[in-house]
C-alpha atoms as a PDB file:
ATOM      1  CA  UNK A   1      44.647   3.863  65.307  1.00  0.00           C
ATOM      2  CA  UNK A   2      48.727   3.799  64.566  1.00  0.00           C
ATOM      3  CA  UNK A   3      49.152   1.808  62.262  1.00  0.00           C
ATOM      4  CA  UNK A   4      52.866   0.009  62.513  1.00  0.00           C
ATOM      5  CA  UNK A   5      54.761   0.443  58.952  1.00  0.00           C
ATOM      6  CA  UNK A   6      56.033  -3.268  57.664  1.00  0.00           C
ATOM      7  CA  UNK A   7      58.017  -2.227  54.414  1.00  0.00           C
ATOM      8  CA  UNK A   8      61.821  -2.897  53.487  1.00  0.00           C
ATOM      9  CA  UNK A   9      64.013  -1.315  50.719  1.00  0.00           C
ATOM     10  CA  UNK A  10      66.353  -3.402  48.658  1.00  0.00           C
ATOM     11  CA  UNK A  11      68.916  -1.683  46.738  1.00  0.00           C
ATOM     12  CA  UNK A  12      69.311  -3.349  43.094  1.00  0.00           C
ATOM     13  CA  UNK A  13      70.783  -2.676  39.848  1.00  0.00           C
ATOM     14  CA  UNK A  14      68.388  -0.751  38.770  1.00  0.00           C
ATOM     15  CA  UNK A  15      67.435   0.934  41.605  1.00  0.00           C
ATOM     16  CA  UNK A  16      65.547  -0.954  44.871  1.00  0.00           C
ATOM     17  CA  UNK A  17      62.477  -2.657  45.573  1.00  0.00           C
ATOM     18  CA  UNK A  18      59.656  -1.899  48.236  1.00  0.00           C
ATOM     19  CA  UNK A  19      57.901  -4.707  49.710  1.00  0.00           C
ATOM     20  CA  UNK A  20      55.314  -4.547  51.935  1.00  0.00           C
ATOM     21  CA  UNK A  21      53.387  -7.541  52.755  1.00  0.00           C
ATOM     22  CA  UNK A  22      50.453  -9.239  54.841  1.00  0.00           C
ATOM     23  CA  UNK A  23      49.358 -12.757  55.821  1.00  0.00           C
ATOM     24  CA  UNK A  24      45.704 -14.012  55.335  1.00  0.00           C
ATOM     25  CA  UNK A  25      44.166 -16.781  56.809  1.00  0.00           C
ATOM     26  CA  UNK A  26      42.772 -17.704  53.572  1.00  0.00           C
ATOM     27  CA  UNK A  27      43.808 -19.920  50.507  1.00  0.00           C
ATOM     28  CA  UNK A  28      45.795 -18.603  48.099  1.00  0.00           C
ATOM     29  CA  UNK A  29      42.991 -18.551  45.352  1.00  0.00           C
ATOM     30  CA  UNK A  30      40.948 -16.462  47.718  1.00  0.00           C
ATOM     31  CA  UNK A  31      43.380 -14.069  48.406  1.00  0.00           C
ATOM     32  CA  UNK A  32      44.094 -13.994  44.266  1.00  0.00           C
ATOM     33  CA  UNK A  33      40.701 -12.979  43.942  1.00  0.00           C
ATOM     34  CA  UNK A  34      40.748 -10.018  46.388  1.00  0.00           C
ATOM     35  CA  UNK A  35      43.647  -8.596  44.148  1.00  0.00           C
ATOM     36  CA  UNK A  36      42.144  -9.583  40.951  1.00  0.00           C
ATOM     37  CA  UNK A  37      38.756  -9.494  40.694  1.00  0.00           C
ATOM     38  CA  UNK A  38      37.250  -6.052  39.758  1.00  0.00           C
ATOM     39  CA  UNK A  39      34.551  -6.440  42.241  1.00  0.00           C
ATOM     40  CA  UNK A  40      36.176  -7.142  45.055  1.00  0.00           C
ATOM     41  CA  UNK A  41      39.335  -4.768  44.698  1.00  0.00           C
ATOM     42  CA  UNK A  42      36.202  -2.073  44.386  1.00  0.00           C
ATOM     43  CA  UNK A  43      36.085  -2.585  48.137  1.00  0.00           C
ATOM     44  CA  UNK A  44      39.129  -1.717  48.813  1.00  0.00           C
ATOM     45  CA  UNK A  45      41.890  -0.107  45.948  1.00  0.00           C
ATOM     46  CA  UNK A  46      38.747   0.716  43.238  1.00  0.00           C
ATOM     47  CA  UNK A  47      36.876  -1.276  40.106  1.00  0.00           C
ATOM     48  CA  UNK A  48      39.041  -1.655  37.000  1.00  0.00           C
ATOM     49  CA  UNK A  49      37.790  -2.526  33.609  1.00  0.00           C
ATOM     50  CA  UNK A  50      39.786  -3.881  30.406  1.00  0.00           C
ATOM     51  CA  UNK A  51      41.861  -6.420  28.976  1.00  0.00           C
ATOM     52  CA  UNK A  52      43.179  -7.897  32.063  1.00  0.00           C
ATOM     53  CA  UNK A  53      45.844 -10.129  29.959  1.00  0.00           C
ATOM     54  CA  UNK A  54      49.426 -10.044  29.879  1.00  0.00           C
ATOM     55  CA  UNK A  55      49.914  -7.347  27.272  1.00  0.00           C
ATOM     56  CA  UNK A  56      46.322  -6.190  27.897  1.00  0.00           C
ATOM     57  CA  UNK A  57      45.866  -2.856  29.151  1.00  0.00           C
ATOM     58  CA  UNK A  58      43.230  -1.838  32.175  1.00  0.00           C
ATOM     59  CA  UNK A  59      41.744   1.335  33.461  1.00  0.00           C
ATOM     60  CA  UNK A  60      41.382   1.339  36.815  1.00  0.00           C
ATOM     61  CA  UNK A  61      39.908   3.670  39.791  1.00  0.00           C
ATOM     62  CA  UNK A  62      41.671   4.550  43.139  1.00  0.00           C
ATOM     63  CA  UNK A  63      38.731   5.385  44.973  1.00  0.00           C
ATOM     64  CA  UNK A  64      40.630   6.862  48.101  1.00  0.00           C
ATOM     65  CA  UNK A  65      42.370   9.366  46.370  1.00  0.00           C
ATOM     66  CA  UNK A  66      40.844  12.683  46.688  1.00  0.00           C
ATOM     67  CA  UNK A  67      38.809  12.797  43.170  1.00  0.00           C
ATOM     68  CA  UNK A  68      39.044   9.329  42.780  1.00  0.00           C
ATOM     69  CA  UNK A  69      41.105   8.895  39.777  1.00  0.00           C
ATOM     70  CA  UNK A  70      40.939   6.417  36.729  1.00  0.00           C
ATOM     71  CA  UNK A  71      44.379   5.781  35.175  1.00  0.00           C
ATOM     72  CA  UNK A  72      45.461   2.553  33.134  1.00  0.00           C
ATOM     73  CA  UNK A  73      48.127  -0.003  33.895  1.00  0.00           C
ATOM     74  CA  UNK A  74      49.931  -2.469  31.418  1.00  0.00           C
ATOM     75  CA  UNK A  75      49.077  -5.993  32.572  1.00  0.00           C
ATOM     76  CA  UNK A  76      53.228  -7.153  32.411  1.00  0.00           C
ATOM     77  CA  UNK A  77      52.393 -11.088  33.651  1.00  0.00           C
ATOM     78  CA  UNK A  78      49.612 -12.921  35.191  1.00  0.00           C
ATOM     79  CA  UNK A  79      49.788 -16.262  37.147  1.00  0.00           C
ATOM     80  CA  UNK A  80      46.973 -17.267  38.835  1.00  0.00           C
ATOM     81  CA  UNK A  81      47.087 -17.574  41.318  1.00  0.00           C
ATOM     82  CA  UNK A  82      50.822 -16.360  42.358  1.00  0.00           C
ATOM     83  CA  UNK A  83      52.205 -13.284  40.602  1.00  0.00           C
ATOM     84  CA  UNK A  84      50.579 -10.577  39.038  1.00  0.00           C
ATOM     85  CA  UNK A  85      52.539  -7.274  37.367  1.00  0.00           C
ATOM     86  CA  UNK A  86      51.713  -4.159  36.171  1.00  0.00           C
ATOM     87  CA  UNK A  87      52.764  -1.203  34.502  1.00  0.00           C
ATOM     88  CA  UNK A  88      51.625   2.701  34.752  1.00  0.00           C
ATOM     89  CA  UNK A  89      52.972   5.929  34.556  1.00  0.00           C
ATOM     90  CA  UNK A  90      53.818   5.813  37.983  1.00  0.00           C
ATOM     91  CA  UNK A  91      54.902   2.872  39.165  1.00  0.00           C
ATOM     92  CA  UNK A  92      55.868  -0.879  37.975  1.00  0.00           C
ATOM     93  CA  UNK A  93      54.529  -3.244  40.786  1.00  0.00           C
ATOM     94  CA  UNK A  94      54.323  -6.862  41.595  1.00  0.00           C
ATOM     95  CA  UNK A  95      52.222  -8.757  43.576  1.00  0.00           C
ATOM     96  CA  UNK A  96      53.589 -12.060  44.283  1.00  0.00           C
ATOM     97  CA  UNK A  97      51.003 -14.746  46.730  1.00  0.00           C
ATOM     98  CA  UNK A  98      52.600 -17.745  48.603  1.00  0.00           C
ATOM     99  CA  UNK A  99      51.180 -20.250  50.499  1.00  0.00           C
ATOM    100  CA  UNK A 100      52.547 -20.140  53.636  1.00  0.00           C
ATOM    101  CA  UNK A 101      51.342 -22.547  57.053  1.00  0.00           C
ATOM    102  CA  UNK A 102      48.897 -19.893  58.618  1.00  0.00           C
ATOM    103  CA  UNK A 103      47.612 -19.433  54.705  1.00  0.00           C
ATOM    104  CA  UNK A 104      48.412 -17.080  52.146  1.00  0.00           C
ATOM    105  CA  UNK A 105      51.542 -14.416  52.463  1.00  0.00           C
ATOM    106  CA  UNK A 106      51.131 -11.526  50.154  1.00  0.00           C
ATOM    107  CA  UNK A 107      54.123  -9.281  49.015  1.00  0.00           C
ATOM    108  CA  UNK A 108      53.405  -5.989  47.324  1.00  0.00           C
ATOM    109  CA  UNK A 109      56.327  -5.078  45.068  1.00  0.00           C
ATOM    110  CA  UNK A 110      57.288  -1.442  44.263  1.00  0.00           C
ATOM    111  CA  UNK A 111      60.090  -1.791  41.975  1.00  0.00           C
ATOM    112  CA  UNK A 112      61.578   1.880  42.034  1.00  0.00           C
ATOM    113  CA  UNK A 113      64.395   3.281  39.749  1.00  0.00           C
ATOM    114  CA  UNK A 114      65.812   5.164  43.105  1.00  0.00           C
ATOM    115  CA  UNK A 115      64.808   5.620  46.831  1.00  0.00           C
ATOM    116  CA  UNK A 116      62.863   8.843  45.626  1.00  0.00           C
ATOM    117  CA  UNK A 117      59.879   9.133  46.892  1.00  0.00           C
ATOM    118  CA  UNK A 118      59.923   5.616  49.433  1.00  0.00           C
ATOM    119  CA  UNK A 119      58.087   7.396  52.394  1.00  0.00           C
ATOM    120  CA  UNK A 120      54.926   8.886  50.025  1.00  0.00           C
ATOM    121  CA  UNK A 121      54.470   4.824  48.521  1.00  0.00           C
ATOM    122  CA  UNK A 122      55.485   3.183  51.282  1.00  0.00           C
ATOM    123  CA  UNK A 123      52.883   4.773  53.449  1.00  0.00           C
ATOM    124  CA  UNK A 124      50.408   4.766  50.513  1.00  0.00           C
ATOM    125  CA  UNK A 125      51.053   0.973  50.160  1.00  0.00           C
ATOM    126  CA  UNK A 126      50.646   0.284  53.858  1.00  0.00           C
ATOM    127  CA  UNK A 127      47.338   2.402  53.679  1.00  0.00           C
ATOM    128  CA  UNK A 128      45.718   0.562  50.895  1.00  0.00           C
ATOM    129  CA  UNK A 129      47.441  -3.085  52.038  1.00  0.00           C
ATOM    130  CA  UNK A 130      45.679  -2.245  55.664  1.00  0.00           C
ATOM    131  CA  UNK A 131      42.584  -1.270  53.577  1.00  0.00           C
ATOM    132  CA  UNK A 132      42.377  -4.856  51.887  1.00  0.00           C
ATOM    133  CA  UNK A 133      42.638  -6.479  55.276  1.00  0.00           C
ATOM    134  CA  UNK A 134      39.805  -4.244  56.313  1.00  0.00           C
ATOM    135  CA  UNK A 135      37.685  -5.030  53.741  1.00  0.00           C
ATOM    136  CA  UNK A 136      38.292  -8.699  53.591  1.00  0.00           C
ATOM    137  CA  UNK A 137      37.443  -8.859  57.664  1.00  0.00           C
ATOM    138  CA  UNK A 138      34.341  -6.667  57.389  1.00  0.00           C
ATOM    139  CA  UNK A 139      36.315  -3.954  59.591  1.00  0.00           C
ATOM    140  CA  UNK A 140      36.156  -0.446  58.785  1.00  0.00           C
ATOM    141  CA  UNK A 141      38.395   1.360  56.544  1.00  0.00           C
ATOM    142  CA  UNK A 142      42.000   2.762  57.752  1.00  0.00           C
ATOM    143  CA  UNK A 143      42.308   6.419  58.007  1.00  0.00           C
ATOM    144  CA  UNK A 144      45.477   7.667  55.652  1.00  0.00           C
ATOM    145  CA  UNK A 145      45.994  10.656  58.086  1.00  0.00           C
ATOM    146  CA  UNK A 146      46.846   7.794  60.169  1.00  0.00           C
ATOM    147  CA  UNK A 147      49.719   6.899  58.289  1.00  0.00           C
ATOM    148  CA  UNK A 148      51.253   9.838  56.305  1.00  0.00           C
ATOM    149  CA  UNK A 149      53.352  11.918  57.512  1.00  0.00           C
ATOM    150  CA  UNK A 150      53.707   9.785  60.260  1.00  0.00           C
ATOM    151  CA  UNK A 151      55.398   6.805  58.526  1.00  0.00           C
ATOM    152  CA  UNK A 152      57.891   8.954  56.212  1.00  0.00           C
ATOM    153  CA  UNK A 153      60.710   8.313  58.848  1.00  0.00           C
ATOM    154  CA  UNK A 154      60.300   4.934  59.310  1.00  0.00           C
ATOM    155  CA  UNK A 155      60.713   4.854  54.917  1.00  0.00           C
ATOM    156  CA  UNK A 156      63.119   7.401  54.995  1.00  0.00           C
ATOM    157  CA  UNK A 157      65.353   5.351  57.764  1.00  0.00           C
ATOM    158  CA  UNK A 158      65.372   1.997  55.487  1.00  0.00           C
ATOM    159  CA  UNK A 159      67.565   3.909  52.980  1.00  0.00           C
ATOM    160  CA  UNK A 160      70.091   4.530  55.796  1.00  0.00           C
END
């Protein structure tokens, strides 16, 4: 499989945003749900468990990283069934669902204080974007060695 890389970088204030996004043929509720609900982002990202709030903190697993990891995110706002954003010691994302005519548009956020490090999360957020399509058609899981290193110059040419 070659996956094709979707992402664009916009320059802001405080440093650019990544978005990478996907359309479902699904309502917007359902799609919520795949991004919200602790079992069902198991099949794909990894279970979390907490106080999934705003101002609520979660632990959460990324079960395709080698080890499979917990770490904990900040739960910044929550709008069912349109924005969610979070906080960790990595990264400060938003997730922001539209209905759109062929169903629900999806747009992964990366806010990022600098271009640093865009080909290593853009082809991570491809990967695990891919892998939520996957496991919402029943299809098998993408292959990261499918998309890192081969994606880094498609990120690295956005900032050009």
């Amino acid at each position: 499989m070659t996956p094709t890389p979707t992402g664009r970088w916009t320059p802001t204030a405080t440093g650019g945003e990544l978005v990478i996004s996907r359309t479902f043929r699904a309502p917007i509720e359902d799609v919520w749900a795949s991004v919200t609900e602790s079992d069902r982002t198991a099949r794909w990202f990894g279970p979390w468990k907490g106080d999934g709030r705003p101002g609520g903190t979660v632990q959460y697993q990324m079960i395709q990283e080698e080890g499979a990891p917990w770490s904990e995110a900040r739960i910044e706002a929550c709008e069912p069934p349109r924005r969610l954003v979070l906080t960790d010691s990595v990264a400060h994302l938003e997730l922001r669902l539209s209905t759109v005519d062929a169903g629900t548009l999806l747009e992964l956020v990366h806010h990022m204080t600098g271009p640093d490090g865009i080909a290593d999360f853009g082809a991570g957020w491809e990967f695990y974007l891919d892998a939520l399509v996957a496991s919402r058609d029943d299809t098998p899981m993408p292959d990261f060695n499918d998309y890192y290193p081969s994606m880094k110059p498609y990120f690295e040419s956005l900032l050009r």
